[in-house]
N, C-alpha and C. Protein backbone atom coordinates (compact mmCIF):
# COMPACT_ATOMS: atom_id res chain seq x y z
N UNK A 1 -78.04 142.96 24.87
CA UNK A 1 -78.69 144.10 24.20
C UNK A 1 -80.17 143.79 23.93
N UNK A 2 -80.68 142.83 23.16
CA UNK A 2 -81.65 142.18 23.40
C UNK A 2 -82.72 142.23 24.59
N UNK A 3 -82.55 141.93 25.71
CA UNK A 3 -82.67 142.10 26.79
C UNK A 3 -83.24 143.30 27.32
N UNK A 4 -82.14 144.43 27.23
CA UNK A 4 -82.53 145.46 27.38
C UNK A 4 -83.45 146.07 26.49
N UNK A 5 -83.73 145.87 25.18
CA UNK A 5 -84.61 146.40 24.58
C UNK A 5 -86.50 145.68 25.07
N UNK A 6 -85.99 144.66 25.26
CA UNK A 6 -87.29 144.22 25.73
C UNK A 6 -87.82 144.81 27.09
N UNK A 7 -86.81 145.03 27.56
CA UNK A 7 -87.40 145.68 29.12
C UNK A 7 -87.74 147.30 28.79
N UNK A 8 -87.20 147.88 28.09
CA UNK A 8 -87.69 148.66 27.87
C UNK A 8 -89.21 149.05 27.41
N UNK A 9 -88.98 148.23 26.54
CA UNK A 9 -90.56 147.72 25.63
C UNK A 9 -91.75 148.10 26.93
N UNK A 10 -91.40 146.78 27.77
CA UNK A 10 -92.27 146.55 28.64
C UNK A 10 -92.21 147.60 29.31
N UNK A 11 -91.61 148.81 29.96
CA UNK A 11 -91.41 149.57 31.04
C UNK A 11 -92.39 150.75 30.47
N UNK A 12 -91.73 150.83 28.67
CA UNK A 12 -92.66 151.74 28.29
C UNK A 12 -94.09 151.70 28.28
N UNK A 13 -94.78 149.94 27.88
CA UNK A 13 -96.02 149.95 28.46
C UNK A 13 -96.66 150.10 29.45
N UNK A 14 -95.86 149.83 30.42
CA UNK A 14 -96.36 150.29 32.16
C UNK A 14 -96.57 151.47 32.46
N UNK A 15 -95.64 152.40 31.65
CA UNK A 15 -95.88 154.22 31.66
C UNK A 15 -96.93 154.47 30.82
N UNK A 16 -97.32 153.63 29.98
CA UNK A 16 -98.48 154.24 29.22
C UNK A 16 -99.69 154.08 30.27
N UNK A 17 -100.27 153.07 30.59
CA UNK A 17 -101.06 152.73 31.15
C UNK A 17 -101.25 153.15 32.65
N UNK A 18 -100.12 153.18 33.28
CA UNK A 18 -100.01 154.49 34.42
C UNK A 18 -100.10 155.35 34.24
N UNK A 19 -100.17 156.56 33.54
CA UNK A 19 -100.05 157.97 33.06
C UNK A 19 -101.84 158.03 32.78
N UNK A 20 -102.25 157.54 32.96
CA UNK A 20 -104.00 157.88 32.69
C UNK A 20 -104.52 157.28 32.10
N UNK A 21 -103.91 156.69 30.57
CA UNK A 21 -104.51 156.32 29.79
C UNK A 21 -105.61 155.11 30.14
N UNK A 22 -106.83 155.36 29.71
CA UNK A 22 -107.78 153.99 30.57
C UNK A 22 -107.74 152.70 29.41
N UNK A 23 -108.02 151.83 30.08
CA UNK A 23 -108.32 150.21 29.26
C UNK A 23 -109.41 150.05 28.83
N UNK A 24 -109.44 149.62 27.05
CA UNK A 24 -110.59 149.33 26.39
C UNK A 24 -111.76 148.54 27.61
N UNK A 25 -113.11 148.59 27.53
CA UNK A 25 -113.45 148.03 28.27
C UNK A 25 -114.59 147.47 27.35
N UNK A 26 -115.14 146.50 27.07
CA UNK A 26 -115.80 145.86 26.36
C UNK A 26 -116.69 145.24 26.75
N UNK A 27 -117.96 145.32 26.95
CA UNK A 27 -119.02 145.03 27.48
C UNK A 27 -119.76 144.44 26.20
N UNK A 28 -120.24 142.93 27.17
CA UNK A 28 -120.88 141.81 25.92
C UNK A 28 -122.22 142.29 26.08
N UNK A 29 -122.81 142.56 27.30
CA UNK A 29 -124.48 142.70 27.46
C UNK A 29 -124.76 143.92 28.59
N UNK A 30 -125.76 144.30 27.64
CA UNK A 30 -125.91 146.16 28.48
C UNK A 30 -127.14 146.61 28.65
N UNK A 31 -127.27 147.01 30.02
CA UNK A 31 -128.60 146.96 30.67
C UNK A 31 -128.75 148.50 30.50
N UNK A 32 -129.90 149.32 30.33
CA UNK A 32 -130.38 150.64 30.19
C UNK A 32 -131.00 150.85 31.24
N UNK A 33 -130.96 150.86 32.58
CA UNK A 33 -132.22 151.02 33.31
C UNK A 33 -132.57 152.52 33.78
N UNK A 34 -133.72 152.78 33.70
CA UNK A 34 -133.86 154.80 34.37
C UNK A 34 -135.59 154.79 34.57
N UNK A 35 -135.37 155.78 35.83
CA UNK A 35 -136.74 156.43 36.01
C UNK A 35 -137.13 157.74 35.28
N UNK A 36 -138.30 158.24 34.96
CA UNK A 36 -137.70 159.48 34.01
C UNK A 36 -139.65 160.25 34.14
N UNK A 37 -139.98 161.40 34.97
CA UNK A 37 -141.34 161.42 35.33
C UNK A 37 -141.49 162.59 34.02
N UNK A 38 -140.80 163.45 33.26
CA UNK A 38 -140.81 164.18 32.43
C UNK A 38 -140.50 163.84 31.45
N UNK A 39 -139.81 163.02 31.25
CA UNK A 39 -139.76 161.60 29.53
C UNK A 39 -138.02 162.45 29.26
N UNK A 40 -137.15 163.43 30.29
CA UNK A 40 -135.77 163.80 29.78
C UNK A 40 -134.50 163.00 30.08
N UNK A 41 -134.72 162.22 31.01
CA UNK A 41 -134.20 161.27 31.29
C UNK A 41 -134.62 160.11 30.32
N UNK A 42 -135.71 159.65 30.54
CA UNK A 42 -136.06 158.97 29.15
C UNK A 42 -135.56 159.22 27.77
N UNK A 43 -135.31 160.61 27.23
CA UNK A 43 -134.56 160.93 26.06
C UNK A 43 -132.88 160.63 25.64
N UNK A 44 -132.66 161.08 27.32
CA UNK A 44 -131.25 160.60 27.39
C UNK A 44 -131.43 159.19 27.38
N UNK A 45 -131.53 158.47 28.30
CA UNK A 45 -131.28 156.73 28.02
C UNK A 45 -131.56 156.62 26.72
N UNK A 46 -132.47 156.60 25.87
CA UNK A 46 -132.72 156.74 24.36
C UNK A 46 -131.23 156.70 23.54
N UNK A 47 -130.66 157.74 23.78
CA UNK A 47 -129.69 158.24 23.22
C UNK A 47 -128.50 157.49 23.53
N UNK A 48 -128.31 156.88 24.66
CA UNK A 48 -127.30 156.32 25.20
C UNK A 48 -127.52 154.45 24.70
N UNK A 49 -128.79 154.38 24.26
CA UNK A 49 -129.06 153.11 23.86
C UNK A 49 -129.06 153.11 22.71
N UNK A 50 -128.85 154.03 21.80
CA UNK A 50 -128.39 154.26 20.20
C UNK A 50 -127.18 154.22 19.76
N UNK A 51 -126.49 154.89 21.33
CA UNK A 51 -125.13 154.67 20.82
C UNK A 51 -124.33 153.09 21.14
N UNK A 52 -124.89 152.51 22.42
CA UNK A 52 -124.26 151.19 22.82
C UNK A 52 -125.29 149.89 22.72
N UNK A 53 -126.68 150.19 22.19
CA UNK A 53 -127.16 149.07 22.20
C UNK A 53 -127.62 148.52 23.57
N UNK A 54 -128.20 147.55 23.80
CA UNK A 54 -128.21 146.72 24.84
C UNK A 54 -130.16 146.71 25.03
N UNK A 55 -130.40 146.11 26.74
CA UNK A 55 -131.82 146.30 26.82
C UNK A 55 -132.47 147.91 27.38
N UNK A 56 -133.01 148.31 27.16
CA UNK A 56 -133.60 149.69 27.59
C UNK A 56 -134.90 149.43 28.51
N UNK A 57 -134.98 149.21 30.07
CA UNK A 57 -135.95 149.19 30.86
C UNK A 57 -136.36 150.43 31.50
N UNK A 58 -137.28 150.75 31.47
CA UNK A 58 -137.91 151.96 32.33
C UNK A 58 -138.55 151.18 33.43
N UNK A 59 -138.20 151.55 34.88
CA UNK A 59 -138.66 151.26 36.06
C UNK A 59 -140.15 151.95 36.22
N UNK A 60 -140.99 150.70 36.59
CA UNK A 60 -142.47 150.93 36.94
C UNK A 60 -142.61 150.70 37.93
N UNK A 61 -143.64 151.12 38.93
CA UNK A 61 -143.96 151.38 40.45
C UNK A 61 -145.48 150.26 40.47
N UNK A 62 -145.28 149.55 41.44
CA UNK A 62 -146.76 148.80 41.77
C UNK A 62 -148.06 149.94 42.12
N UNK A 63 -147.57 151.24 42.84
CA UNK A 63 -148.28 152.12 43.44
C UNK A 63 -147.56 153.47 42.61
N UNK A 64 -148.01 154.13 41.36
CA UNK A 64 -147.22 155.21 40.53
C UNK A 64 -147.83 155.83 41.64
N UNK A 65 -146.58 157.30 41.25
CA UNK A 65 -146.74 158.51 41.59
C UNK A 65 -147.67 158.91 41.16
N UNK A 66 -148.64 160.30 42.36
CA UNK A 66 -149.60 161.15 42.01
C UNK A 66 -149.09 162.19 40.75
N UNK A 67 -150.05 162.68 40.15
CA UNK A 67 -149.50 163.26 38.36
C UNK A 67 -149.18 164.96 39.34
N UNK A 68 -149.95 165.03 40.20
CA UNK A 68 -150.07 166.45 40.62
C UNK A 68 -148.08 167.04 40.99
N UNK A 69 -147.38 168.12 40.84
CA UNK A 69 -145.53 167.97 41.30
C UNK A 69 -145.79 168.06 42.81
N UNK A 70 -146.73 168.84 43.22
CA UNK A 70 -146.46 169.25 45.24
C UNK A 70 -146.97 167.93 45.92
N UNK A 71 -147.58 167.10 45.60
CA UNK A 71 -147.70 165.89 45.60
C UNK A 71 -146.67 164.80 45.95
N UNK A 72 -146.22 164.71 44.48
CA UNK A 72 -145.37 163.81 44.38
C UNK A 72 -143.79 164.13 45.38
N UNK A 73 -143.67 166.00 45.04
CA UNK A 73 -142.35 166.47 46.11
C UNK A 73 -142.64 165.92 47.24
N UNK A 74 -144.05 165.92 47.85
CA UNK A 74 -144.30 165.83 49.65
C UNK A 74 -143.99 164.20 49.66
N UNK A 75 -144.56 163.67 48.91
CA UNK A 75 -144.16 161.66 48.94
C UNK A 75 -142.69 161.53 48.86
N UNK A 76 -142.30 162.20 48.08
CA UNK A 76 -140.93 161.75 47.65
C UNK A 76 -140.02 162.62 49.08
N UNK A 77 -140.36 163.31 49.43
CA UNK A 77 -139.69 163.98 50.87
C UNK A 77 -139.66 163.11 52.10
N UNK A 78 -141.42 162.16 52.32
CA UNK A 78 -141.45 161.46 52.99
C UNK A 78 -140.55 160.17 53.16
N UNK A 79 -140.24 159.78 51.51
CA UNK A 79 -139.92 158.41 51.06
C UNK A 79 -138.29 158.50 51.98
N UNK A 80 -137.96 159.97 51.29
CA UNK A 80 -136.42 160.08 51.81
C UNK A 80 -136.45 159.93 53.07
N UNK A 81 -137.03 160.74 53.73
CA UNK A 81 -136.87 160.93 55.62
C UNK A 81 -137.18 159.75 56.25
N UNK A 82 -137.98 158.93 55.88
CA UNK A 82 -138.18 157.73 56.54
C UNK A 82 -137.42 156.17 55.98
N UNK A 83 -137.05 156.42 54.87
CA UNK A 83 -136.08 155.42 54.27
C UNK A 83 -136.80 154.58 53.07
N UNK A 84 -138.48 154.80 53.51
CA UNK A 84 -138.80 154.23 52.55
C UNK A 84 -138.73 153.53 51.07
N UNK A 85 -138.77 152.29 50.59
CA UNK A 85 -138.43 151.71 49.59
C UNK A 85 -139.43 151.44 48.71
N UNK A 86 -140.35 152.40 47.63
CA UNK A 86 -141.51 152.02 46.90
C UNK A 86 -141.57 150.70 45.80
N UNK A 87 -142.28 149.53 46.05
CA UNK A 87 -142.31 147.90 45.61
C UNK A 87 -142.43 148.81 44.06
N UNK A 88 -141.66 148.20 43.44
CA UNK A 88 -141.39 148.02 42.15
C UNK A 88 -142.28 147.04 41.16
N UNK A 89 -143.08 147.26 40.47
CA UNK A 89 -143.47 146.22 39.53
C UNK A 89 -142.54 145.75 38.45
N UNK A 90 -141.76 146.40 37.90
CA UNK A 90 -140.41 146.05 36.79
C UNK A 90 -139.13 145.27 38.19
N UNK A 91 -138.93 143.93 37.50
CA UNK A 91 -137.98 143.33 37.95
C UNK A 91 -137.12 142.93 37.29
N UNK A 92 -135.78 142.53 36.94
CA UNK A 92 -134.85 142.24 35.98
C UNK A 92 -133.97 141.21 36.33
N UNK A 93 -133.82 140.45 35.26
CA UNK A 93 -132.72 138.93 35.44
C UNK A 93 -131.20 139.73 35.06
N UNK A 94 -130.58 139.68 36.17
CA UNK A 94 -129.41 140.76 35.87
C UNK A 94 -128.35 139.41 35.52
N UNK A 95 -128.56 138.41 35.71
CA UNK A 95 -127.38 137.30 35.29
C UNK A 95 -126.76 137.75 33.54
N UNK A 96 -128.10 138.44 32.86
CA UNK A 96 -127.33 138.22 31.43
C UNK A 96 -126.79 139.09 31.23
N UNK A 97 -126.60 140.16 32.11
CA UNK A 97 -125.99 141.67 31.96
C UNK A 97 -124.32 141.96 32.56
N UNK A 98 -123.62 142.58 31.99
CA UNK A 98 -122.33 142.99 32.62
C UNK A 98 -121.84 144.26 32.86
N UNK A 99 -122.93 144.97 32.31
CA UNK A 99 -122.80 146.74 32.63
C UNK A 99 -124.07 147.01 32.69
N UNK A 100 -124.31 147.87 33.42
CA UNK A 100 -125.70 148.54 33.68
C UNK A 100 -125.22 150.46 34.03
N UNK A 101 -126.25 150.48 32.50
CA UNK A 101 -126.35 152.25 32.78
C UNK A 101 -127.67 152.16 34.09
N UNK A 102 -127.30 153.11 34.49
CA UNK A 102 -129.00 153.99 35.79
C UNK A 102 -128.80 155.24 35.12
N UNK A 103 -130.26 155.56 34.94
CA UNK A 103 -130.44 156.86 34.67
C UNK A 103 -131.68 157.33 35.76
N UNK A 104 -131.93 158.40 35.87
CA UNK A 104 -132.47 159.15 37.09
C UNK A 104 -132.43 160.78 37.03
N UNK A 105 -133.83 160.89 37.55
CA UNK A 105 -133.34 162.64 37.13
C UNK A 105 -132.99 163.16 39.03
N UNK A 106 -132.98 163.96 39.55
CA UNK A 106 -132.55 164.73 40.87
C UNK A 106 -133.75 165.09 41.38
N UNK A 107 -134.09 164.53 42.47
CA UNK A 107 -135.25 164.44 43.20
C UNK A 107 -134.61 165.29 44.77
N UNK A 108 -135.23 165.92 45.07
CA UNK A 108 -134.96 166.35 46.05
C UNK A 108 -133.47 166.27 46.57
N UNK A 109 -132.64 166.63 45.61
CA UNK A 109 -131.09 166.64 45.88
C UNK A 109 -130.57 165.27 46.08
N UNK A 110 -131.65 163.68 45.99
CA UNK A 110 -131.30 162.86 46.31
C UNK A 110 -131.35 161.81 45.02
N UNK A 111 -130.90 160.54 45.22
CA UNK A 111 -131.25 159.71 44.24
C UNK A 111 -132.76 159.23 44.18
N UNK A 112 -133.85 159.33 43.33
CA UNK A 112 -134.62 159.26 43.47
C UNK A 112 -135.16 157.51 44.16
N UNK A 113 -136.00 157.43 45.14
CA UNK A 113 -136.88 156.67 45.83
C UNK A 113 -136.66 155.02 45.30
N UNK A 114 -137.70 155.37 43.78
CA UNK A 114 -137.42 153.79 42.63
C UNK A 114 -136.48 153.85 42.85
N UNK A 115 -135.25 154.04 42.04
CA UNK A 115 -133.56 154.05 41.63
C UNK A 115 -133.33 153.12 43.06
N UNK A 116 -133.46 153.94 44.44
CA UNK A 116 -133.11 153.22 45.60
C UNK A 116 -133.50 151.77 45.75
N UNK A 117 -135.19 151.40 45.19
CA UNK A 117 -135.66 150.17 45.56
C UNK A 117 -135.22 149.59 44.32
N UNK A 118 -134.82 149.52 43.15
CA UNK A 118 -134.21 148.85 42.30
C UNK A 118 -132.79 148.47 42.48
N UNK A 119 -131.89 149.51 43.08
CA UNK A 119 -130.51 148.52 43.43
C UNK A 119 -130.39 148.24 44.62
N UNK A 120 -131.51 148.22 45.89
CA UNK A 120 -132.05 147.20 47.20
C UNK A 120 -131.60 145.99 46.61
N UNK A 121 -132.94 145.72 45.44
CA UNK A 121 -133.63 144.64 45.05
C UNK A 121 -132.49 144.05 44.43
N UNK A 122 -131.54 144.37 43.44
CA UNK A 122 -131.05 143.60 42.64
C UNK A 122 -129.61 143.58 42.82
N UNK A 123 -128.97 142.27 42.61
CA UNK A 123 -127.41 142.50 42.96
C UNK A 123 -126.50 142.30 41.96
N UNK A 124 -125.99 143.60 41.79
CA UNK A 124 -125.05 143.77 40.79
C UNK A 124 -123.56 143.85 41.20
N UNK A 125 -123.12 142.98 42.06
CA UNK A 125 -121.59 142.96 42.49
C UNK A 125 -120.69 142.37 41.05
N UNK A 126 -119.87 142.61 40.52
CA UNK A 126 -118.94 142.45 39.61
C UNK A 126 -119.81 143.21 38.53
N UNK A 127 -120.15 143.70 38.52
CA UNK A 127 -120.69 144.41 37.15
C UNK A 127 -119.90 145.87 36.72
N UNK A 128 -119.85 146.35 36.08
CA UNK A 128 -119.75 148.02 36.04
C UNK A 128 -121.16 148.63 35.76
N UNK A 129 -120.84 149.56 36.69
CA UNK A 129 -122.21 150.14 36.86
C UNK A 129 -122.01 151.75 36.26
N UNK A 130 -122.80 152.48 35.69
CA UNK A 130 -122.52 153.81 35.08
C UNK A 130 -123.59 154.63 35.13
N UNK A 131 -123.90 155.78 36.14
CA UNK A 131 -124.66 156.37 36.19
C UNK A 131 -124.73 157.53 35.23
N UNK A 132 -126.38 157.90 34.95
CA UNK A 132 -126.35 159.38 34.29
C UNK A 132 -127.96 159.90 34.57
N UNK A 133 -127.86 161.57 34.69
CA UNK A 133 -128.16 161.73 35.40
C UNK A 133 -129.11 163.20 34.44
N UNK A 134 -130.56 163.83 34.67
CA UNK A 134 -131.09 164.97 34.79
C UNK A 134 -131.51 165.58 35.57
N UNK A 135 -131.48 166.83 35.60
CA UNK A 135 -131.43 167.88 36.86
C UNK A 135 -132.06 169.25 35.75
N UNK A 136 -133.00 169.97 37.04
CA UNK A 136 -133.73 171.20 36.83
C UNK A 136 -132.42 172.15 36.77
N UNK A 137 -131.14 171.87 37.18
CA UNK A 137 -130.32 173.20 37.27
C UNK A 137 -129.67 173.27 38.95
N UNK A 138 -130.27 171.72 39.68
CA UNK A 138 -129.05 172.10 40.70
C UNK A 138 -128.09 170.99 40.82
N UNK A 139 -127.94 170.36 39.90
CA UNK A 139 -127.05 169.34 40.03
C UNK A 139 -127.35 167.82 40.30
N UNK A 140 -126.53 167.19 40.63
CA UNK A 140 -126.40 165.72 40.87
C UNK A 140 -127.08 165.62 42.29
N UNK A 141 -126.58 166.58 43.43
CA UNK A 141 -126.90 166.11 44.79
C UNK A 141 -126.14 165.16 45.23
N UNK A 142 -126.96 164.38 46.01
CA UNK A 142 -126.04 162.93 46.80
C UNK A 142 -126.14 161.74 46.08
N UNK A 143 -126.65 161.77 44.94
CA UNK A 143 -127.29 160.59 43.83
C UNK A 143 -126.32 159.97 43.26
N UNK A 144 -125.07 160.60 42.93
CA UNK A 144 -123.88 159.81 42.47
C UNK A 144 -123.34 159.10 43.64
N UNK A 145 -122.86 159.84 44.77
CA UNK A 145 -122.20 159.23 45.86
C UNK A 145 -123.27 157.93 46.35
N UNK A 146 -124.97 158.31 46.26
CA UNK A 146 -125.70 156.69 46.63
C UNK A 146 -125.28 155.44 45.82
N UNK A 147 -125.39 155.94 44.61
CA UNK A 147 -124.92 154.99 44.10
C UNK A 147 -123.60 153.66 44.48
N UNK A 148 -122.81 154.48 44.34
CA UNK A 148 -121.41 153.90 44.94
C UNK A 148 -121.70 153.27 46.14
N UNK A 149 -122.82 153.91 47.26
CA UNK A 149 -123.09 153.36 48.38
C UNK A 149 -123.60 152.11 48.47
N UNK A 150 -124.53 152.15 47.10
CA UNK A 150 -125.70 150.69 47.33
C UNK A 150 -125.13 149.68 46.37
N UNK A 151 -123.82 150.32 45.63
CA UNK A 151 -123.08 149.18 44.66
C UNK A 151 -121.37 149.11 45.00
N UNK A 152 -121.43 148.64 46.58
CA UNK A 152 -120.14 148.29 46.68
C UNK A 152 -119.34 147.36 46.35
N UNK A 153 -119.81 146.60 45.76
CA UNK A 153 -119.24 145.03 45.34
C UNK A 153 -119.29 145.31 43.46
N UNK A 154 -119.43 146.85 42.93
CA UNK A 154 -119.74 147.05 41.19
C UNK A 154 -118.46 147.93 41.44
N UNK A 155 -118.27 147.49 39.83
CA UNK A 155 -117.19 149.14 39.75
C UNK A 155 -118.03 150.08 38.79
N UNK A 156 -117.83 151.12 39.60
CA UNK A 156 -119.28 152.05 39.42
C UNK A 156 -118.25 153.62 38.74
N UNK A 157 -117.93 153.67 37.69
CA UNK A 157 -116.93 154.83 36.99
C UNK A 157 -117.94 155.98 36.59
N UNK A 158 -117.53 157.06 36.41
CA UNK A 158 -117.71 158.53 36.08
C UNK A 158 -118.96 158.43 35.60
N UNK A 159 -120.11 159.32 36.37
CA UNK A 159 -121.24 159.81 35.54
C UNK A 159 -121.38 160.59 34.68
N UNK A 160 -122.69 160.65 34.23
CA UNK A 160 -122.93 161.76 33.47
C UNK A 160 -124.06 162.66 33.96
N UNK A 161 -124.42 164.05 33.43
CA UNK A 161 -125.30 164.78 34.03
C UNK A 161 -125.45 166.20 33.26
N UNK A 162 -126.88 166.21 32.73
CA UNK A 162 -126.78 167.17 31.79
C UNK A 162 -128.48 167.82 32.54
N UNK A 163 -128.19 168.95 31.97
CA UNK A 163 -129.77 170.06 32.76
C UNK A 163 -131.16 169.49 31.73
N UNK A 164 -132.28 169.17 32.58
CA UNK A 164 -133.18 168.85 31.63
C UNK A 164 -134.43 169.62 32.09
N UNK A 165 -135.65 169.53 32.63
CA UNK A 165 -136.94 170.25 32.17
C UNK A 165 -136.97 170.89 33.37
N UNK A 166 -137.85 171.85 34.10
CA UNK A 166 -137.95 172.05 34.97
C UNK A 166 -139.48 171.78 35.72
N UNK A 167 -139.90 170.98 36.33
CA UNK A 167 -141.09 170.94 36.30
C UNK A 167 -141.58 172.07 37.13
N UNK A 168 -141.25 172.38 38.24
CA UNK A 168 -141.83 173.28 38.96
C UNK A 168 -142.41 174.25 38.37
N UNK A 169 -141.74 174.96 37.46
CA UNK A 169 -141.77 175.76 36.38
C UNK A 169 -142.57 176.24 35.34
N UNK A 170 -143.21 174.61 35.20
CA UNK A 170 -143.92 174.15 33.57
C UNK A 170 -143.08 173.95 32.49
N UNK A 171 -141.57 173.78 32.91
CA UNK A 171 -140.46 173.62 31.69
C UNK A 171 -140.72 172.17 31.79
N UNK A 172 -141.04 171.41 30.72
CA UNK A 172 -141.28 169.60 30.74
C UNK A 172 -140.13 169.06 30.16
N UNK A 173 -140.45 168.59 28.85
CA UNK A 173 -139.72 167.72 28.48
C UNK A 173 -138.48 169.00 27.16
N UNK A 174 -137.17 169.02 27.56
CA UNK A 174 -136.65 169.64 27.40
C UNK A 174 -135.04 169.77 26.37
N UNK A 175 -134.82 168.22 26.63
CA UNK A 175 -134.40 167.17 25.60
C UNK A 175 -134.99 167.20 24.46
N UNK A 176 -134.99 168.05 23.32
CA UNK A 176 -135.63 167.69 22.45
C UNK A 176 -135.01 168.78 21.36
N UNK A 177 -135.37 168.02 19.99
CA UNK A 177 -135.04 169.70 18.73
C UNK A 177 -132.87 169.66 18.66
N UNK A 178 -132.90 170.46 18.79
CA UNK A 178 -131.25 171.11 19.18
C UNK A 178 -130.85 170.72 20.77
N UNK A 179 -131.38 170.32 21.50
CA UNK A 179 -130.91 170.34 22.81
C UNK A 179 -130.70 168.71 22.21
N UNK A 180 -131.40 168.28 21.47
CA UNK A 180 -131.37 166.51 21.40
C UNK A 180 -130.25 166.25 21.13
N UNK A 181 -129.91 167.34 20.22
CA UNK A 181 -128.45 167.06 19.25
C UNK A 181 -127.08 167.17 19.80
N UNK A 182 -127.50 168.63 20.81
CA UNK A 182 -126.55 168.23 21.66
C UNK A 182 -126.32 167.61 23.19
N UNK A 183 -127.05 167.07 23.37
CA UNK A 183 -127.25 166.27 24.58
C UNK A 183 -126.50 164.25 23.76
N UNK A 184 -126.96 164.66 22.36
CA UNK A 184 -125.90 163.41 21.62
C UNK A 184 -124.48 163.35 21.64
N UNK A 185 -124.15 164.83 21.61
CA UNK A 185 -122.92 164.99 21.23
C UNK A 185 -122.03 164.65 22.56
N UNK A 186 -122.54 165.78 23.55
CA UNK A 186 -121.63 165.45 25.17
C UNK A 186 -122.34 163.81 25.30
N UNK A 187 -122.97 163.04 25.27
CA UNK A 187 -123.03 161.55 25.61
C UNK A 187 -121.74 161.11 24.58
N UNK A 188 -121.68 160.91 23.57
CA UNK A 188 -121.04 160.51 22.65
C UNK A 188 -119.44 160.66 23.22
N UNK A 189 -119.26 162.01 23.95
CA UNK A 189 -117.79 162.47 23.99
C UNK A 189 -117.66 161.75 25.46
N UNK A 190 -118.70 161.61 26.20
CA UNK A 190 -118.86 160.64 27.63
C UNK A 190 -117.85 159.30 27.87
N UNK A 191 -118.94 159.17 26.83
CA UNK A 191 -119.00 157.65 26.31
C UNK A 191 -117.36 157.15 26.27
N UNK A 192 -116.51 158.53 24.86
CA UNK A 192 -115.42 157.67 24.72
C UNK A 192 -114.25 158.15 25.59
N UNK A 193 -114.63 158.75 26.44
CA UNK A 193 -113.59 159.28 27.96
C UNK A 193 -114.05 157.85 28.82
N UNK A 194 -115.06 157.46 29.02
CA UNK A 194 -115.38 155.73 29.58
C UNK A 194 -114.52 154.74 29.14
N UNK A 195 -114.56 154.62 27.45
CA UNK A 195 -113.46 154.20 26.84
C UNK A 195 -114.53 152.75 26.83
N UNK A 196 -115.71 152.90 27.05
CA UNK A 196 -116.55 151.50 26.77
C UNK A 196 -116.76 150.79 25.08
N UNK A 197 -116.78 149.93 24.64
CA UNK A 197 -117.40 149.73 23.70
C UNK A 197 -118.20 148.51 23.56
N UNK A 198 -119.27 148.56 23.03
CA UNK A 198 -120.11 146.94 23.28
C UNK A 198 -120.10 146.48 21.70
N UNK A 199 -120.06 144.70 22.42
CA UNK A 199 -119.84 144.13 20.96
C UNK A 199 -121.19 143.86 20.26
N UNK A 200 -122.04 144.49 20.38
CA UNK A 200 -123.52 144.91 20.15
C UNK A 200 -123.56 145.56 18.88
N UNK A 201 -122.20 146.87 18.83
CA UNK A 201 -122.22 147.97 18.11
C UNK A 201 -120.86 147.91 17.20
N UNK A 202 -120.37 146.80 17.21
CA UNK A 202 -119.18 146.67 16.99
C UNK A 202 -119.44 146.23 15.39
């Protein structure tokens, strides 16, 4: 009788944990990294580094972007079509890290250019990797799926992606006031569908 109650025990934990439910995941050291040319992406990482702590890097370019948008669209069109990889001046010792957020806003439906020459450059195999993401209003694009592409050796789980400024427009920085508050709230509810917690914040 004995016996059987224990197997049960155990059978019932195997159904828990099969049925969806995800595993605490606990991250000792947490990297922030994002490009952000309208500071909304920048607001988000902000926010995401309030709630888990860790280092917060913004990726810098040896050669920045022109300030002018038809500019920077025609470079950044080029960068894509030809494969181009723009040299990075921000470099990072990823040994002390075990999760790395990317943040990035939607560049030409793609992952933006930097983002590409930063996970070239750096190797994050065993890490978890967690993208999130701003967009004028058309979405993610192919920027989640690159990811996964250039971090096959990471386990790279569910993004995030919320609408932020529009530049074309003159809509800038858009994250801000009431949008701040709730752009906290869906991160926050992100966050604990990830099921992450760092012992940073603990």
């Amino acid at each position: 009788m004995k016996k059987l109650v224990i197997v049960l025990l155990l059978l019932s934990s195997y159904l828990q944990v099969g049925s969806g439910q995800k595993q605490n995941q606990v991250s000792e050291s947490i990297l922030i990294v994002y490009v952000s040319r309208t500071n909304n992406t920048k607001a988000l990482a902000e926010v995401i580094h309030d709630e888990m702590g860790g280092d917060l890097v913004a990726l810098e370019l040896e050669d920045p972007y022109p300030e002018n948008y038809y500019a920077i669209v025609k470079q950044v069109a080029e960068e894509n079509e030809t494969g181009f990889l723009p040299p990075l001046k921000t470099q990072v010792a990823m040994d002390k890290y075990d999760t790395i957020f990317l943040g990035f806003p939607t560049w030409g439906m793609q992952l933006p250019p930097p983002m590409k020459s930063f996970l070239s450059a750096h190797d994050l195999s065993g890490k978890i990797v967690i993208p999130f993401n701003t967009n004028g209003g058309y979405g993610i694009g192919s920027s989640f799926r690159t990811v996964k592409e250039l971090c096959p050796d990471s386990e790279v789980l569910d993004g995030f992606s919320i609408k932020g400024g529009s530049e074309r427009d003159g809509i800038y920085l858009a994250i801000r006031g009431k949008r701040h508050d709730e752009a906290q709230e869906e991160v926050r509810s992100w966050l604990e569908e990830l099921n992450i917690t760092s012992t940073s914040k603990q």
